[in-house]
PDB file of N, CA and C in Angstrom:
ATOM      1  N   UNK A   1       9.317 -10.356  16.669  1.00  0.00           N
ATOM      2  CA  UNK A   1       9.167  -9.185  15.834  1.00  0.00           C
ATOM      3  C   UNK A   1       8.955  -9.641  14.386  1.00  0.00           C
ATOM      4  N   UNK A   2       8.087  -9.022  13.578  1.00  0.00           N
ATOM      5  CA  UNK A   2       7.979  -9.253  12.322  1.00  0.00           C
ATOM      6  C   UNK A   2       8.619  -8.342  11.166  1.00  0.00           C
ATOM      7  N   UNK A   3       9.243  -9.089  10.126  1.00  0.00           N
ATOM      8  CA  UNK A   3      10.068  -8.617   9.251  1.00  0.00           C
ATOM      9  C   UNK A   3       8.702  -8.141   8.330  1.00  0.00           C
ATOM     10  N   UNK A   4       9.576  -7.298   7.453  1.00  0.00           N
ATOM     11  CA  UNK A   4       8.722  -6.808   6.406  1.00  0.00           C
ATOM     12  C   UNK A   4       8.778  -7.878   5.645  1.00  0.00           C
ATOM     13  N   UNK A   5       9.213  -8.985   5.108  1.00  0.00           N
ATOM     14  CA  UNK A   5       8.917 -10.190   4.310  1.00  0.00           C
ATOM     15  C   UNK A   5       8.211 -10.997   5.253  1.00  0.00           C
ATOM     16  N   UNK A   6       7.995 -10.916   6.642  1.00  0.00           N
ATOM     17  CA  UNK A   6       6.679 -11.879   7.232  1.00  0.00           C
ATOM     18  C   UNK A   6       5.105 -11.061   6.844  1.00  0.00           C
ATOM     19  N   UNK A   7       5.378  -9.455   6.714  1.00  0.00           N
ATOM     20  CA  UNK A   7       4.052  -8.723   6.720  1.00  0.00           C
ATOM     21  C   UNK A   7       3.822  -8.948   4.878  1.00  0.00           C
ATOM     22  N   UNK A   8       4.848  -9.155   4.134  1.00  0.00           N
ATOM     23  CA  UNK A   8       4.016  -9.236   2.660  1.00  0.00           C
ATOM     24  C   UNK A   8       4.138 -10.486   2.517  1.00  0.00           C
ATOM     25  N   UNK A   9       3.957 -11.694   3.388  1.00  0.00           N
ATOM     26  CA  UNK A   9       3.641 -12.991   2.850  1.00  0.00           C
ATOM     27  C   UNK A   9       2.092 -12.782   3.581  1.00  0.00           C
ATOM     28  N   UNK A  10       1.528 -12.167   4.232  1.00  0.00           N
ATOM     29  CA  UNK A  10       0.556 -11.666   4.747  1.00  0.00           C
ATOM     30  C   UNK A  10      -0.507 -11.115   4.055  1.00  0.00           C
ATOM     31  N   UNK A  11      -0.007 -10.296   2.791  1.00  0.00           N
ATOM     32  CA  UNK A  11      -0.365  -9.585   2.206  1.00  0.00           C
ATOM     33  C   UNK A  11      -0.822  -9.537   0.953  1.00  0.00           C
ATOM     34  N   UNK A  12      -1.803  -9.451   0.047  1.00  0.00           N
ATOM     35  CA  UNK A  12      -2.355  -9.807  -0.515  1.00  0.00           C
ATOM     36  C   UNK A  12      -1.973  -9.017  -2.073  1.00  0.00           C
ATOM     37  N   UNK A  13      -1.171  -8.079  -1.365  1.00  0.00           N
ATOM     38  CA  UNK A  13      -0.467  -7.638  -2.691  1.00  0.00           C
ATOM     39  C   UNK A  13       1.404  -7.884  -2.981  1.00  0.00           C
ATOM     40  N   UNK A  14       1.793  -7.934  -4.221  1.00  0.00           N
ATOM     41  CA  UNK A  14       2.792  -7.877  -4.702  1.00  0.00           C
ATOM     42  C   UNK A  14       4.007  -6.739  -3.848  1.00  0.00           C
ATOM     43  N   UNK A  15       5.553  -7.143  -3.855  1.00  0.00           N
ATOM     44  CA  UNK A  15       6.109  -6.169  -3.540  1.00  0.00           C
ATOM     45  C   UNK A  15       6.431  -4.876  -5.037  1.00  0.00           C
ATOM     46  N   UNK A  16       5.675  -5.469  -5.452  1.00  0.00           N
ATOM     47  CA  UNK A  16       5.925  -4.366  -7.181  1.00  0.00           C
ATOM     48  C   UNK A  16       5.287  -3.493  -6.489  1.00  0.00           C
ATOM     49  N   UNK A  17       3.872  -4.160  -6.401  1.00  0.00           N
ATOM     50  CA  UNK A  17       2.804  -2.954  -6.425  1.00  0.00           C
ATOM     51  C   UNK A  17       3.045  -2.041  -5.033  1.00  0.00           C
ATOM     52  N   UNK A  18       3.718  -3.014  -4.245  1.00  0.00           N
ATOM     53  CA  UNK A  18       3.432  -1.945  -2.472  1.00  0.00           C
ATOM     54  C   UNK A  18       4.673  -0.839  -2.963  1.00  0.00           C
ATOM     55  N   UNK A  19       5.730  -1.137  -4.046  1.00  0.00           N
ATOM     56  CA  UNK A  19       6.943  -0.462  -4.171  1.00  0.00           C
ATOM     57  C   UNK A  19       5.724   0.904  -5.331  1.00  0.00           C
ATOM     58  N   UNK A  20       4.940   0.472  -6.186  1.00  0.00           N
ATOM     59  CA  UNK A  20       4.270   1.458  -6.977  1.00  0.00           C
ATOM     60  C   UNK A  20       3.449   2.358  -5.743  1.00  0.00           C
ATOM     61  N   UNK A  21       2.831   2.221  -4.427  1.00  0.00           N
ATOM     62  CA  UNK A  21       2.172   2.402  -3.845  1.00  0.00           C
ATOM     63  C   UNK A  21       3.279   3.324  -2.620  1.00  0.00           C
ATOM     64  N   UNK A  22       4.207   2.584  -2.447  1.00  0.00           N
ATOM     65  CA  UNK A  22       4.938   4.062  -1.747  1.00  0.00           C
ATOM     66  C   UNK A  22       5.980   4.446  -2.813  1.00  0.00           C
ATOM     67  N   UNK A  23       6.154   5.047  -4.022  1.00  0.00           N
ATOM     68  CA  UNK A  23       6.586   5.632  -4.743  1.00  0.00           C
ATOM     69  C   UNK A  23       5.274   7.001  -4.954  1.00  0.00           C
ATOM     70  N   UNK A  24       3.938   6.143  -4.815  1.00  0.00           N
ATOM     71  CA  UNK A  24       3.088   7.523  -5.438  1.00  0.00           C
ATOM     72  C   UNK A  24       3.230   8.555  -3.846  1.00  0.00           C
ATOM     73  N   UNK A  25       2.974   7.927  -2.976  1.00  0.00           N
ATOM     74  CA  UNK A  25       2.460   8.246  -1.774  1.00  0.00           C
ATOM     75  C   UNK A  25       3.375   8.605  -0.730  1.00  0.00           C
ATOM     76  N   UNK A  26       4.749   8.330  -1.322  1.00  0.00           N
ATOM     77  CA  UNK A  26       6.194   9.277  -0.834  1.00  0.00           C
ATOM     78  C   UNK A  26       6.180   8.521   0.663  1.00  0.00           C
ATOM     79  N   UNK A  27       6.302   7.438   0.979  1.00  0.00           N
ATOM     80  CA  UNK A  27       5.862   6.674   2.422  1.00  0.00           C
ATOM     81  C   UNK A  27       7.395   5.711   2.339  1.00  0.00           C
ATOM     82  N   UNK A  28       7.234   5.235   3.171  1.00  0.00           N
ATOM     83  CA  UNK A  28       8.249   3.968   2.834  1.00  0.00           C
ATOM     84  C   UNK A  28       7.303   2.811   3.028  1.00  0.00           C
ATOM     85  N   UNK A  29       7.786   1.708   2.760  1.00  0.00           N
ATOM     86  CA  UNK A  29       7.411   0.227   1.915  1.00  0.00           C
ATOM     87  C   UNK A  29       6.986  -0.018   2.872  1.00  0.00           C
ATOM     88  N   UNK A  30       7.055   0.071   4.364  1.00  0.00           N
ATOM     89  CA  UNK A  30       6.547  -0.859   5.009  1.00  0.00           C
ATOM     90  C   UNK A  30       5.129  -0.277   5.646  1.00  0.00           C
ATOM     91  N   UNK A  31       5.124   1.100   5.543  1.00  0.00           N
ATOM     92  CA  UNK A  31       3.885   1.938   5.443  1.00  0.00           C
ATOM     93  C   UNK A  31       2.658   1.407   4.582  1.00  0.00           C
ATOM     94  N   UNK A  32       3.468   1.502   3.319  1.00  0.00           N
ATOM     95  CA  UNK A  32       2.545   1.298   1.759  1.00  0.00           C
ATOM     96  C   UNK A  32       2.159  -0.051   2.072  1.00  0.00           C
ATOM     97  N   UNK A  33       2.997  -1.001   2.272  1.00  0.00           N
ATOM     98  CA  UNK A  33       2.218  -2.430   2.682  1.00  0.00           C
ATOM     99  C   UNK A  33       1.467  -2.580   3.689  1.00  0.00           C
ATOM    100  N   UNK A  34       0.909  -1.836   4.354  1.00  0.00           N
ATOM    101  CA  UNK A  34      -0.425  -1.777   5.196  1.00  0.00           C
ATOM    102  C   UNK A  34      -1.486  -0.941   4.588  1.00  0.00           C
ATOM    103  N   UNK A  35      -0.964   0.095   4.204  1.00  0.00           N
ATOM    104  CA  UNK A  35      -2.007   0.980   3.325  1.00  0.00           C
ATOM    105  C   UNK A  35      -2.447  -0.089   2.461  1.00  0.00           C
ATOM    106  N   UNK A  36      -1.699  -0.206   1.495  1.00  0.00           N
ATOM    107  CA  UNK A  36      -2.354  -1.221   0.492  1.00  0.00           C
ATOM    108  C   UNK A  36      -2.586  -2.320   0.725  1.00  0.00           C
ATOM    109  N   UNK A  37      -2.841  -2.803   1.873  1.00  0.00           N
ATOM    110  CA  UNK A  37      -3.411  -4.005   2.796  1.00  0.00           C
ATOM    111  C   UNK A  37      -4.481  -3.887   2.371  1.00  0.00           C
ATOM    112  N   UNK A  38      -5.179  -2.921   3.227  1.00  0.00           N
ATOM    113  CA  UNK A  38      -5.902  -1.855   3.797  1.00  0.00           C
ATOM    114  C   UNK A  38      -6.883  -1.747   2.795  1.00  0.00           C
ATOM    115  N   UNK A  39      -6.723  -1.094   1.283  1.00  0.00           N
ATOM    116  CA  UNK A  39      -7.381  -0.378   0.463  1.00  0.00           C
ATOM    117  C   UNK A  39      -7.259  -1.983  -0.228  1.00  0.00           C
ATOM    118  N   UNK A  40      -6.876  -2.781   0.111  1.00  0.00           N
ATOM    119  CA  UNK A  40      -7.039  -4.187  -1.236  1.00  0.00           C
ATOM    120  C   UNK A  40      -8.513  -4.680  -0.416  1.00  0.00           C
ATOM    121  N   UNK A  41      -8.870  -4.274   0.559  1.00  0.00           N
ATOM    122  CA  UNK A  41      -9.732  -4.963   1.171  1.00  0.00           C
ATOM    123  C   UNK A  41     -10.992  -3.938   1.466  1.00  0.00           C
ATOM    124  N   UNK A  42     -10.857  -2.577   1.197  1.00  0.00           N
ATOM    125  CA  UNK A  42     -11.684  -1.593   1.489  1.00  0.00           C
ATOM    126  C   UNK A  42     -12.528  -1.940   0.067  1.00  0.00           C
ATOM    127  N   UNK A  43     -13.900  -0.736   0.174  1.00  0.00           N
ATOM    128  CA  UNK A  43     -14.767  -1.098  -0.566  1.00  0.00           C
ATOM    129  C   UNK A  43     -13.869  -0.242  -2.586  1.00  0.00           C
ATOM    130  N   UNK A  44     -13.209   0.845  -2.202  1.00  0.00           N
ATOM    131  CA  UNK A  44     -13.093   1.476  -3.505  1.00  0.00           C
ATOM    132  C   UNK A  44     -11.344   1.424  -3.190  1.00  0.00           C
ATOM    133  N   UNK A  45     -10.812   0.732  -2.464  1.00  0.00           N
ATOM    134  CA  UNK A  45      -9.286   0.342  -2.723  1.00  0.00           C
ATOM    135  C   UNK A  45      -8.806  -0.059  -4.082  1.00  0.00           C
ATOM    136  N   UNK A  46      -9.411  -1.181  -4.770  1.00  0.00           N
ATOM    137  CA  UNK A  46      -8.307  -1.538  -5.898  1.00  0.00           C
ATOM    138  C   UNK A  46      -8.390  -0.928  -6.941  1.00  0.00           C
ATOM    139  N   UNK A  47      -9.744   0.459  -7.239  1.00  0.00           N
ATOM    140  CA  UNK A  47      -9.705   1.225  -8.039  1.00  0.00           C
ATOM    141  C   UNK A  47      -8.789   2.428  -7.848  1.00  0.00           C
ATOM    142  N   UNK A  48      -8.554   2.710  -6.480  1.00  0.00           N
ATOM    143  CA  UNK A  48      -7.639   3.644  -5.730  1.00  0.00           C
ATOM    144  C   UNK A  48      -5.938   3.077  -6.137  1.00  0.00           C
ATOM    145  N   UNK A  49      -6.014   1.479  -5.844  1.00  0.00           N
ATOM    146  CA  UNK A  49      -4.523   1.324  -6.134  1.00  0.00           C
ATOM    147  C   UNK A  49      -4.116   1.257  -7.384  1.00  0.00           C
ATOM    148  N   UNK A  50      -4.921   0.949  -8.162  1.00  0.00           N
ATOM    149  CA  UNK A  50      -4.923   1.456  -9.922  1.00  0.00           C
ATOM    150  C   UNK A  50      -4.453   2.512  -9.924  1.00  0.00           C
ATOM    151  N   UNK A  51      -5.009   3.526  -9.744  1.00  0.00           N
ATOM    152  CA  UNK A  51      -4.837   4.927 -10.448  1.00  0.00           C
ATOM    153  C   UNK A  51      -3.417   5.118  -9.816  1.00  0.00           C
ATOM    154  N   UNK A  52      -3.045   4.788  -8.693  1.00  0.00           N
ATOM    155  CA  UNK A  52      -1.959   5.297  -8.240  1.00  0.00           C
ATOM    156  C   UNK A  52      -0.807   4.327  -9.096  1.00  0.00           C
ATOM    157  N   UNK A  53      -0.813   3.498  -9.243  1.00  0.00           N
ATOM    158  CA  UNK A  53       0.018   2.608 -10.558  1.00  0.00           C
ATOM    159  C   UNK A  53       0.037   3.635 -11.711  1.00  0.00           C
ATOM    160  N   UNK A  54      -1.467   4.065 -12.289  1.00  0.00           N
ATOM    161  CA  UNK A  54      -1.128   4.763 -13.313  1.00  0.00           C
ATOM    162  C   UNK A  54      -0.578   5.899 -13.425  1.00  0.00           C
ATOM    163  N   UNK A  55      -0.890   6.548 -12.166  1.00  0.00           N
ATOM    164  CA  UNK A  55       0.113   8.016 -12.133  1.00  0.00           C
ATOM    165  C   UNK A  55       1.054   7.766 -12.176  1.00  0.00           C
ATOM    166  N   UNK A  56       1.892   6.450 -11.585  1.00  0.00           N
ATOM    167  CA  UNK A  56       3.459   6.090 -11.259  1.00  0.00           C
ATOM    168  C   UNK A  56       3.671   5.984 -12.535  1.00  0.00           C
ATOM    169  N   UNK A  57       3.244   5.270 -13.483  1.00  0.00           N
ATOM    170  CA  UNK A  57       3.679   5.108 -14.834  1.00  0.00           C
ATOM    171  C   UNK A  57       3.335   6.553 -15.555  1.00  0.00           C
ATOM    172  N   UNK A  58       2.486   7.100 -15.290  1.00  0.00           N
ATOM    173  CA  UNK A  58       2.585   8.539 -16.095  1.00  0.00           C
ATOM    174  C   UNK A  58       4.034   9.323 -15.845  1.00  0.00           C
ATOM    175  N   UNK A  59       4.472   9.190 -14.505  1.00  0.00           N
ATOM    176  CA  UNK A  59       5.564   9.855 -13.974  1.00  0.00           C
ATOM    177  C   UNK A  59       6.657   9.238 -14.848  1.00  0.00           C
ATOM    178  N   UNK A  60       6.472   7.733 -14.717  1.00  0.00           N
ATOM    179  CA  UNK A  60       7.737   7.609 -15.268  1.00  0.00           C
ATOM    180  C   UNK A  60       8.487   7.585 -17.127  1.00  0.00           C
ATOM    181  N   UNK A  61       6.994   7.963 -17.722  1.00  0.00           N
ATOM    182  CA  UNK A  61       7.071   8.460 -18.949  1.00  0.00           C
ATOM    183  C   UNK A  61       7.534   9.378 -19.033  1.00  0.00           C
ATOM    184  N   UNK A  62       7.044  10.499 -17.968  1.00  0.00           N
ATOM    185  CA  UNK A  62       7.212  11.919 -18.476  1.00  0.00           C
ATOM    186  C   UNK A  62       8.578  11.919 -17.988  1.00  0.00           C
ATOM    187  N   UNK A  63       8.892  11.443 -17.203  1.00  0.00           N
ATOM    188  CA  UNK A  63      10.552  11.393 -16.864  1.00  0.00           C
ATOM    189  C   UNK A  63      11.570  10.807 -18.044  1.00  0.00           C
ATOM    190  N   UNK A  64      10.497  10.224 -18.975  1.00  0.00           N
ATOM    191  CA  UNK A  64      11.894   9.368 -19.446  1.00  0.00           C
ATOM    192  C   UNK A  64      12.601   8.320 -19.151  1.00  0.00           C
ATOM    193  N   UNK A  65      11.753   7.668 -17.992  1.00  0.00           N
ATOM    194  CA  UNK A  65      12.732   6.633 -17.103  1.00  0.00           C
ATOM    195  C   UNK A  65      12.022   5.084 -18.009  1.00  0.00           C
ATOM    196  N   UNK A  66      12.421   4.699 -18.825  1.00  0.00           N
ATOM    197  CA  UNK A  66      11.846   3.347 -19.636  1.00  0.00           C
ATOM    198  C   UNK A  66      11.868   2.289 -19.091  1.00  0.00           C
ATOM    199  N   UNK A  67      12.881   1.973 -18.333  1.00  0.00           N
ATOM    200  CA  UNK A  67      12.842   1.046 -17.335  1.00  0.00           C
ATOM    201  C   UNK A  67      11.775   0.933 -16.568  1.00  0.00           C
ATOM    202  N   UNK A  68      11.530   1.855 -15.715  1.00  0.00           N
ATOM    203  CA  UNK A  68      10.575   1.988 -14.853  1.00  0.00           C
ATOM    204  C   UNK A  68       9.230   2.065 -15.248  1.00  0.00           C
ATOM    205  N   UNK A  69       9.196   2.602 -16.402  1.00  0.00           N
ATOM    206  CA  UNK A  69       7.987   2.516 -17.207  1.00  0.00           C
ATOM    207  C   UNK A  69       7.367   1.321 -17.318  1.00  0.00           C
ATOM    208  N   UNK A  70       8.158   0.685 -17.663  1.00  0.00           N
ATOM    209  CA  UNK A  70       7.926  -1.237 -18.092  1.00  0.00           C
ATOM    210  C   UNK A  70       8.059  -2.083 -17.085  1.00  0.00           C
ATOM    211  N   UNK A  71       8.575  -1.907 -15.924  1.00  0.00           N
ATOM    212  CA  UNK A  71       8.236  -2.774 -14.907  1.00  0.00           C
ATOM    213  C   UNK A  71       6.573  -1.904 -14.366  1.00  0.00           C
ATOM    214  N   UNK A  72       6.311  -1.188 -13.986  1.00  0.00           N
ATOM    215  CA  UNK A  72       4.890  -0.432 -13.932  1.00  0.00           C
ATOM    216  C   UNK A  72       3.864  -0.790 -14.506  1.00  0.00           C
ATOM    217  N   UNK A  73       4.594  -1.036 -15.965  1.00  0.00           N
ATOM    218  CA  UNK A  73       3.274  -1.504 -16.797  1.00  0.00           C
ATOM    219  C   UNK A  73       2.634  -2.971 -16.641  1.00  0.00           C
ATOM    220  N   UNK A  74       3.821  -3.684 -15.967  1.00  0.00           N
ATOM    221  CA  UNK A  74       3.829  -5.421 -15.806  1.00  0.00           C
ATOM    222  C   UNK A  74       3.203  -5.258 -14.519  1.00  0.00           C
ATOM    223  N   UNK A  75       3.253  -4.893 -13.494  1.00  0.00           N
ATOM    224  CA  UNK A  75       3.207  -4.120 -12.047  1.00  0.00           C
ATOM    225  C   UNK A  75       1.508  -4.543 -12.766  1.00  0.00           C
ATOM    226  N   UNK A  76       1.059  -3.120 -13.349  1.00  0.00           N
ATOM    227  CA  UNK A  76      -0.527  -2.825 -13.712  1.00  0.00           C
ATOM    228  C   UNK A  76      -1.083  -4.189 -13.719  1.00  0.00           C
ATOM    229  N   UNK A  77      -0.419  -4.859 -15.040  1.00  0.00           N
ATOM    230  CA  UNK A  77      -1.002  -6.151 -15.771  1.00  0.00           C
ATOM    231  C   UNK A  77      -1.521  -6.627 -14.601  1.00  0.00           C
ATOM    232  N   UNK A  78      -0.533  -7.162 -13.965  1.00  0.00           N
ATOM    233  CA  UNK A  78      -0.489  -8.007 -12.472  1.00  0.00           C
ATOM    234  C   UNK A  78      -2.011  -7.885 -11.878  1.00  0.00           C
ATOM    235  N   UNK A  79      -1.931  -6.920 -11.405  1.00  0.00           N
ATOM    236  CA  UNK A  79      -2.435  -6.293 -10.120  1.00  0.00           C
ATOM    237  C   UNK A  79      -4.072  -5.890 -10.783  1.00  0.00           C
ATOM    238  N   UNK A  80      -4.542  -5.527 -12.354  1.00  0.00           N
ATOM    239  CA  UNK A  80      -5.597  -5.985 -12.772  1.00  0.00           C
ATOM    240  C   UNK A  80      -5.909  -7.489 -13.279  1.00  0.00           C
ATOM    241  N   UNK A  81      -5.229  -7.959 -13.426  1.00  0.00           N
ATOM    242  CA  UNK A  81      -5.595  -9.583 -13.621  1.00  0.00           C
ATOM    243  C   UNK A  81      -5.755 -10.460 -12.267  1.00  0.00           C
ATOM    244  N   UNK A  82      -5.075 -10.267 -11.148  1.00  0.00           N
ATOM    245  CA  UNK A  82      -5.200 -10.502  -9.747  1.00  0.00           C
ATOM    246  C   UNK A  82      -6.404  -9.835  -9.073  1.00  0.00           C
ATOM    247  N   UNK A  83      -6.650  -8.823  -9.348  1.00  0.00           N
ATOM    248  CA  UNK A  83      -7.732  -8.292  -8.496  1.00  0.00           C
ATOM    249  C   UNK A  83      -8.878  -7.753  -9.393  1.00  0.00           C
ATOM    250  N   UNK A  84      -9.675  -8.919  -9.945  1.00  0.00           N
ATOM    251  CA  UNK A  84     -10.291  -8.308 -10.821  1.00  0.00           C
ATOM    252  C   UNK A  84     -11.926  -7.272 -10.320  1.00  0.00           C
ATOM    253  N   UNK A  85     -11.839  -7.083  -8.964  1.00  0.00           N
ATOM    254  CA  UNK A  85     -12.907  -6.401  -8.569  1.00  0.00           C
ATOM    255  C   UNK A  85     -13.326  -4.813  -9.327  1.00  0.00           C
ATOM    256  N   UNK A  86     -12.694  -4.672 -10.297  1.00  0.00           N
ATOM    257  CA  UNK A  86     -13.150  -3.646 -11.153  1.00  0.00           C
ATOM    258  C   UNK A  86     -12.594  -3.856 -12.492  1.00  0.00           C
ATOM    259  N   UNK A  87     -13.201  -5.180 -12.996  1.00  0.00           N
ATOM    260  CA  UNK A  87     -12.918  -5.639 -14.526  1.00  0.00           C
ATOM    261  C   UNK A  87     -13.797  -4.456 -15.144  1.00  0.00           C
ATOM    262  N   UNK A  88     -14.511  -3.625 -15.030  1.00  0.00           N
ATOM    263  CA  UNK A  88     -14.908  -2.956 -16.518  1.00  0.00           C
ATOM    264  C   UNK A  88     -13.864  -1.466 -16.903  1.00  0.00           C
ATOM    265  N   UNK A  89     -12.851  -1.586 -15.720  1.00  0.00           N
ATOM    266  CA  UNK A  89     -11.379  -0.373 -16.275  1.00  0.00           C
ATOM    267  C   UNK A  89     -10.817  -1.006 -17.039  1.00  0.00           C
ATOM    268  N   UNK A  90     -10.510  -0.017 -18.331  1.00  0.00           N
ATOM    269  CA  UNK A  90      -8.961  -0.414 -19.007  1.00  0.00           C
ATOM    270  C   UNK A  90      -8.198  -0.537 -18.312  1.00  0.00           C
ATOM    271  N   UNK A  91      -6.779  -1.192 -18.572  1.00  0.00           N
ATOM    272  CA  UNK A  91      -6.133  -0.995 -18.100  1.00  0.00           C
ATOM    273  C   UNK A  91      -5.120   0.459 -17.934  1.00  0.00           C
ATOM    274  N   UNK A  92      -5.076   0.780 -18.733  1.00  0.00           N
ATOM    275  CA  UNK A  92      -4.631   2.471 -19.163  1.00  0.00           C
ATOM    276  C   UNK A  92      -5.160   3.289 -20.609  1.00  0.00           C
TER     277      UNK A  92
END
């Protein structure tokens, strides 16, 4: 049987980002780490997993939650410097 730490050494994304990815998408982690398998490898995925980073960080402004804000924002950095298949987005 495979653990969820055998499926994200598998995986081509971060547990930040699969945690930004079932936070937008209300799933649990081990869901989001196939989805975002999935969409890291689809043709309009890493522009898809962007935006959903940025809504997470919009959320967590408008909440007030600063913490969360700032790991999100490092989360972003990441995950556009790693996947640069749509270098001409800002980052936010």
């Amino acid at each position: 049987m495979l653990t969820y730490e055998d499926c994200l050494g598998f995986c081509d994304l971060t547990e930040e980002e699969i945690e930004a990815i079932s936070e937008h998408e209300h799933i649990p982690v081990i869901v989001a780490l196939e989805l975002g398998q999935y969409l890291v490898q689809s043709e309009d995925g890493v522009r898809k997993i962007r935006r959903m980073i940025l809504d997470d960080i919009e959320h967590a402004r408008e909440s007030n939650n600063k913490d969360r804000y700032m790991i999100l924002r490092a989360t972003l950095k990441h995950f556009v410097d790693t996947h640069p298949e749509n270098p001409d987005a800002p980052a936010d």
